[in-house]
N, C-alpha and C. Protein backbone atom coordinates (compact mmCIF):
# COMPACT_ATOMS: atom_id res chain seq x y z
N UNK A 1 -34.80 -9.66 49.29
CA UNK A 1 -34.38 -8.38 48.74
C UNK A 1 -32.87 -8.39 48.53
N UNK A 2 -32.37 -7.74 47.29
CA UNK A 2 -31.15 -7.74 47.15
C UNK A 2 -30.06 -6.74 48.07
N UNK A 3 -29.20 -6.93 48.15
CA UNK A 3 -28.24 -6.37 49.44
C UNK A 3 -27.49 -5.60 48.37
N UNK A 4 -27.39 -5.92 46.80
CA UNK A 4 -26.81 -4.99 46.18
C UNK A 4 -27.20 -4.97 44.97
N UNK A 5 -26.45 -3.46 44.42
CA UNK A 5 -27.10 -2.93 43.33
C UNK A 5 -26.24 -2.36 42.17
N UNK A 6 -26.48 -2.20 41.26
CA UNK A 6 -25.54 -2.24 40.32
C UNK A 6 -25.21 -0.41 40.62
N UNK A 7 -26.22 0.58 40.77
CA UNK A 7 -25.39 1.53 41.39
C UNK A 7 -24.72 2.05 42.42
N UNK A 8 -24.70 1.21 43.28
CA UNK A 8 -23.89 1.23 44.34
C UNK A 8 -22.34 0.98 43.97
N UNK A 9 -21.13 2.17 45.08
CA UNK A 9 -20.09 2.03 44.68
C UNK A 9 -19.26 0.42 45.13
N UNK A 10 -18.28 0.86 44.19
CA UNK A 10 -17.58 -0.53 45.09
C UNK A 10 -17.15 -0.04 46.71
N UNK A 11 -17.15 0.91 47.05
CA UNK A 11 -16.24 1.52 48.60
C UNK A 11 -17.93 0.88 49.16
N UNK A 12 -18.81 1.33 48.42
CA UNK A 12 -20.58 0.94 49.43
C UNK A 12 -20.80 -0.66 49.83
N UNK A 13 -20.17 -0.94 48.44
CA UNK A 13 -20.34 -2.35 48.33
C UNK A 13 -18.94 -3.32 49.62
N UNK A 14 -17.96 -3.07 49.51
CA UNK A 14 -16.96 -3.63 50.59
C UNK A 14 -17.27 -2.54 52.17
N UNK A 15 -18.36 -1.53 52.23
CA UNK A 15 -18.83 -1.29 53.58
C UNK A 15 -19.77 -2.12 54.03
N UNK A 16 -20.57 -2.63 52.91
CA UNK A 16 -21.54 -3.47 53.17
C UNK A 16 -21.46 -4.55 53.98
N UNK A 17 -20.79 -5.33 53.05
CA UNK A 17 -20.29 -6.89 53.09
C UNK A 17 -18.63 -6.85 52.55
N UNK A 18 -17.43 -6.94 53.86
CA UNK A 18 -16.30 -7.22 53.20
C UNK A 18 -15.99 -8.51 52.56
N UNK A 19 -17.00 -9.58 52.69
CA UNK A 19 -16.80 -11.08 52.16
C UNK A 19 -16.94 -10.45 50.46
N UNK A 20 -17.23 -9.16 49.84
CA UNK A 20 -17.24 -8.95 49.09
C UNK A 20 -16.07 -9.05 47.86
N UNK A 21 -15.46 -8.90 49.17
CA UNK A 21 -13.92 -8.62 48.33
C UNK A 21 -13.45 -9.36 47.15
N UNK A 22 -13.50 -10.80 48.29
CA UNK A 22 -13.08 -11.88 47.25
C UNK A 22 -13.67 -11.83 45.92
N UNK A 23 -15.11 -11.58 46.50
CA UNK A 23 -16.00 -12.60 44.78
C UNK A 23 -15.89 -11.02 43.70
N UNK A 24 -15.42 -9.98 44.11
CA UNK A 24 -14.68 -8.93 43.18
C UNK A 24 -13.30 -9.55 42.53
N UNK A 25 -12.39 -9.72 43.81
CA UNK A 25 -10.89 -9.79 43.34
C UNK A 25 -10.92 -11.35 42.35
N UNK A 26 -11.52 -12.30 43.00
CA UNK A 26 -11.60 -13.48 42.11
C UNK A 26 -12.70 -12.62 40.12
N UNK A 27 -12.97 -12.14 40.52
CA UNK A 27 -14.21 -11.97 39.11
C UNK A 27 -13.24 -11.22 38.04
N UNK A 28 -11.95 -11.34 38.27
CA UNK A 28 -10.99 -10.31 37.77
C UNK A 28 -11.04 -8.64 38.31
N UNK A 29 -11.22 -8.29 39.18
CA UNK A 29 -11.55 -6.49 39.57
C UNK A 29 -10.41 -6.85 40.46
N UNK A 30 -9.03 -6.81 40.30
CA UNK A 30 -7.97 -6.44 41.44
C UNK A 30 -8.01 -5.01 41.93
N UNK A 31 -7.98 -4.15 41.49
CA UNK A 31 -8.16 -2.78 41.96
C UNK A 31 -8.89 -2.16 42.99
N UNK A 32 -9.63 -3.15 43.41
CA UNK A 32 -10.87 -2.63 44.93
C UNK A 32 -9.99 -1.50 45.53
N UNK A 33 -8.97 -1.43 45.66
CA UNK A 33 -8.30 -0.88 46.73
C UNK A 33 -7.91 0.87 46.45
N UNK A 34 -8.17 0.84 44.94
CA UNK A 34 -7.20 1.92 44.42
C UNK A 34 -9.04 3.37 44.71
N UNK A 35 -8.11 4.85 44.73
CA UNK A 35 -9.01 5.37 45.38
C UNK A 35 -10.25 6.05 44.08
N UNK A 36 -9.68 5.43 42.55
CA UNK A 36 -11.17 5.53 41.84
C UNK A 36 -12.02 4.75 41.74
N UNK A 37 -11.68 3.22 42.17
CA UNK A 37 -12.52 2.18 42.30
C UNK A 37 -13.80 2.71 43.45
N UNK A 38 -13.43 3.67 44.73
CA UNK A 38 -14.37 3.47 45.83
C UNK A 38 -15.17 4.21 45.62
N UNK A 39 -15.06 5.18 43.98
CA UNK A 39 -16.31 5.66 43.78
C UNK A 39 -16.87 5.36 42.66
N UNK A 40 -16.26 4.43 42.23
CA UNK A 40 -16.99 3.51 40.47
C UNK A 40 -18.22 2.94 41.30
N UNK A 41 -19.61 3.06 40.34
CA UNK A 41 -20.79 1.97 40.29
C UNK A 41 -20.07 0.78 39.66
N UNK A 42 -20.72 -0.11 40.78
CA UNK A 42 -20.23 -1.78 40.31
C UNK A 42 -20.54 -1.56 38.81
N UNK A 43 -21.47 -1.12 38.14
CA UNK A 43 -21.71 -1.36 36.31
C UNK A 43 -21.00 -0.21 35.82
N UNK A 44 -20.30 0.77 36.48
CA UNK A 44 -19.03 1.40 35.90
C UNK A 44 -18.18 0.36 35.67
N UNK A 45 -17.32 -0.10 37.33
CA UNK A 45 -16.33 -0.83 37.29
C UNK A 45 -16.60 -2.10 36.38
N UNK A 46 -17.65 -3.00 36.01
CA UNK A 46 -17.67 -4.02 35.49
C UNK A 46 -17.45 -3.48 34.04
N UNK A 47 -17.85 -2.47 33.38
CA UNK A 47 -17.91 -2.09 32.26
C UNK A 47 -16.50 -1.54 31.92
N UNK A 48 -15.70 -1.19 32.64
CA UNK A 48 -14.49 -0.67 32.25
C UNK A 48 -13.32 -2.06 32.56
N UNK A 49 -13.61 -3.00 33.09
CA UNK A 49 -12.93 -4.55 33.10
C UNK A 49 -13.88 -5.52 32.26
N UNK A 50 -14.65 -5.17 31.33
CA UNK A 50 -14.83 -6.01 30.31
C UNK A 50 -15.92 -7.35 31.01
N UNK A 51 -16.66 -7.14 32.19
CA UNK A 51 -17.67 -8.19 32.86
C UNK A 51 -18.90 -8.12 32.70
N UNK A 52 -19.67 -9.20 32.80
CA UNK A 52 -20.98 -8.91 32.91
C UNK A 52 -21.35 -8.56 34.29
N UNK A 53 -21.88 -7.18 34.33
CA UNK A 53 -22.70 -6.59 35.80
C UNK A 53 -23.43 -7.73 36.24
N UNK A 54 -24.43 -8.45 35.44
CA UNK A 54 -25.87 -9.09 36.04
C UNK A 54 -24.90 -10.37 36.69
N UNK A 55 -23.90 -11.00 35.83
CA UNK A 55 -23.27 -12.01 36.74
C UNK A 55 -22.72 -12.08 37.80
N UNK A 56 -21.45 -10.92 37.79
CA UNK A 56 -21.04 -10.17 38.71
C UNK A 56 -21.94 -9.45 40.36
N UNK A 57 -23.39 -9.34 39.89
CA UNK A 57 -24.70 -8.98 40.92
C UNK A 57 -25.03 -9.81 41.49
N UNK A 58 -25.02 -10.97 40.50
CA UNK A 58 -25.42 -12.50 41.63
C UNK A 58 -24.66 -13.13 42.10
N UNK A 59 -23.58 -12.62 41.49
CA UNK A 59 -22.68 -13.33 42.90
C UNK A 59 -22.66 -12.71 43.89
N UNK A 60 -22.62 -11.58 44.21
CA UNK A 60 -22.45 -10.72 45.10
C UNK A 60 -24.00 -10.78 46.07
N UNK A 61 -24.65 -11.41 45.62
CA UNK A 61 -25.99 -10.94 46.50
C UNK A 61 -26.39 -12.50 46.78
N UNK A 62 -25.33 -13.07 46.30
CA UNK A 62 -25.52 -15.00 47.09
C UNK A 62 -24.46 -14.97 48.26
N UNK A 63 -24.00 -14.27 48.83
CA UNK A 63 -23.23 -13.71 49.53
C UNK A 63 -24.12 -14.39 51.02
């Protein structure tokens, strides 16, 4: 079962799993930190930095 989801925020997603961080900050998403990121859906935030969500999902859930 997947540990994450494309509507889950990024603040849900780095409560989850902070090993998260990286495979965000590396995927180009520097902003984790800032306080509209902790309520963007990962397929907000991927969609407003120009990423693919589904790639961006599997990395995050090979975690």
């Amino acid at each position: 079962m997947a540990k994450f989801t494309k509507d889950m925020t990024i603040g849900e997603i780095l409560n989850t799993d902070m090993n998260a961080a990286p495979v965000l900050i590396e995927s180009g998403m520097h902003c984790i930190g800032c306080p509209s990121a902790q309520g963007e859906s990962l397929e907000e935030a991927a969609l407003v930095h120009g990423m693919d969500c589904d790639a961006l999902l599997e990395k995050l859930n090979a975690l």
